[in-house]
Protein backbone atom coordinates (compact mmCIF):
# COMPACT_ATOMS: atom_id res chain seq x y z
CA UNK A 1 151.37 96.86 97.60
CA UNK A 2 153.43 95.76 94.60
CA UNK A 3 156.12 93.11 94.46
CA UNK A 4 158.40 96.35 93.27
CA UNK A 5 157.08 98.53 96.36
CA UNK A 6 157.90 95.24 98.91
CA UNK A 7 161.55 95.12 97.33
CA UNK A 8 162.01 99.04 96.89
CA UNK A 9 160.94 99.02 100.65
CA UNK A 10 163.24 96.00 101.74
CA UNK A 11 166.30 97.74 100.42
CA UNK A 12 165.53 101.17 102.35
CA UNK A 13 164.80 99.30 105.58
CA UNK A 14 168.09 96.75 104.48
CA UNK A 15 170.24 99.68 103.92
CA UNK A 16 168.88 101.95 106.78
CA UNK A 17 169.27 99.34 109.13
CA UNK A 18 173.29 98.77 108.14
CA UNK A 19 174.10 102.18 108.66
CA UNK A 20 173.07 101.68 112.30
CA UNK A 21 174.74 98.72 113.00
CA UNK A 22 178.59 99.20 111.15
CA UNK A 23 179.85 101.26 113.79
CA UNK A 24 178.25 99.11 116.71
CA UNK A 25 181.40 97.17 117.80
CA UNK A 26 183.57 98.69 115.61
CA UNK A 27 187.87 98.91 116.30
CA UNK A 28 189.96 101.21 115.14
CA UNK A 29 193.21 100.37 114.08
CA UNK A 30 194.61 103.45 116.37
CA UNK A 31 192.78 101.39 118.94
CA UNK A 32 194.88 98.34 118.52
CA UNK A 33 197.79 99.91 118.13
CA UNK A 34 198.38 98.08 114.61
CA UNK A 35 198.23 100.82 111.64
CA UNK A 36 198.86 99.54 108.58
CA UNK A 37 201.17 101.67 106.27
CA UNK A 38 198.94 103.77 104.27
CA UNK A 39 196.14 104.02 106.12
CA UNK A 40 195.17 105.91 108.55
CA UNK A 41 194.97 105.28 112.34
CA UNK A 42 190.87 105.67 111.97
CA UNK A 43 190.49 103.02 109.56
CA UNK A 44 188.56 99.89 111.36
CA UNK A 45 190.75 97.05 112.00
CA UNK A 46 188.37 94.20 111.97
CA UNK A 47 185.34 95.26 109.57
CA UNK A 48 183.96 91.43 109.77
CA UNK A 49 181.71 92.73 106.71
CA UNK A 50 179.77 89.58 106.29
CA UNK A 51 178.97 89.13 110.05
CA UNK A 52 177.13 92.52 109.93
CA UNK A 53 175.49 91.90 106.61
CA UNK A 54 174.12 88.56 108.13
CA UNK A 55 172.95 90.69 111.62
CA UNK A 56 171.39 93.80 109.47
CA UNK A 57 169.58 91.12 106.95
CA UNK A 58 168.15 89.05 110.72
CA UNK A 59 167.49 92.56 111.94
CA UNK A 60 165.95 94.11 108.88
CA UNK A 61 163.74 91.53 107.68
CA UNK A 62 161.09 91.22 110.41
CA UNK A 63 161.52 95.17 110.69
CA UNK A 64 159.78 95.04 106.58
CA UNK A 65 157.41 92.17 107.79
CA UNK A 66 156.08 94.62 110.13
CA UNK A 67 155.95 97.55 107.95
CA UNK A 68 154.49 95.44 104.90
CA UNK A 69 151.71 94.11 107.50
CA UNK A 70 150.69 97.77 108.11
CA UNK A 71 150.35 98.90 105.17
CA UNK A 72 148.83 96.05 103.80
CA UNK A 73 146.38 95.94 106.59
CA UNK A 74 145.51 99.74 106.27
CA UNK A 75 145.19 100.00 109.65
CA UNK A 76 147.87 103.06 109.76
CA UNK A 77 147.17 106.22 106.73
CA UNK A 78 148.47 109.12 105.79
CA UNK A 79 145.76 110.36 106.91
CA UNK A 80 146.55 109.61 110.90
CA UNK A 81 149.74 110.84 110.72
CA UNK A 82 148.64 114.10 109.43
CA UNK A 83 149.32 116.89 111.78
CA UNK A 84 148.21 119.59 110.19
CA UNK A 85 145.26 118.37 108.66
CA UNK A 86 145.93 119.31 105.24
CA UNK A 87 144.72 115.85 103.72
């Protein structure tokens, strides 16, 4: 595996792994009962943006450890993960 293919991998895993944690925890402002003017009563009332970017990063990186060991160890193909058996 490259250096390009680790980082190109790190950023899916990075990215994939913030979509599942920024709702975890997350208040509404309807919630609250504190809507800003402008805004609607959906819009989160504490993001805490770097918090979550500090918990996806701790979450994500031994998540592309793993996945970098695999395929760097070939112990995991295409091949075995082919169904159909079209390879």
């Amino acid at each position: 595996m490259s250096v390009a293919s680790a980082l190109v991998l790190l950023a899916v895993i990075w990215f994939l792994t913030l979509f599942v944690v920024l709702p975890v925890g997350l208040r509404t402002q309807g919630e609250e009962g504190d809507v800003a003017p402008g805004t609607p009563a959906s819009a989160p009332a504490n993001l805490r943006l770097g918090r979550k970017f500090a918990l996806v990063t701790a979450i994500a990186l031994p998540l592309w450890a793993a996945v970098c060991a695999v395929i760097i160890w070939g112990g995991i193909t295409v091949r075995d993960i082919d169904i159909w058996g079209r390879m």
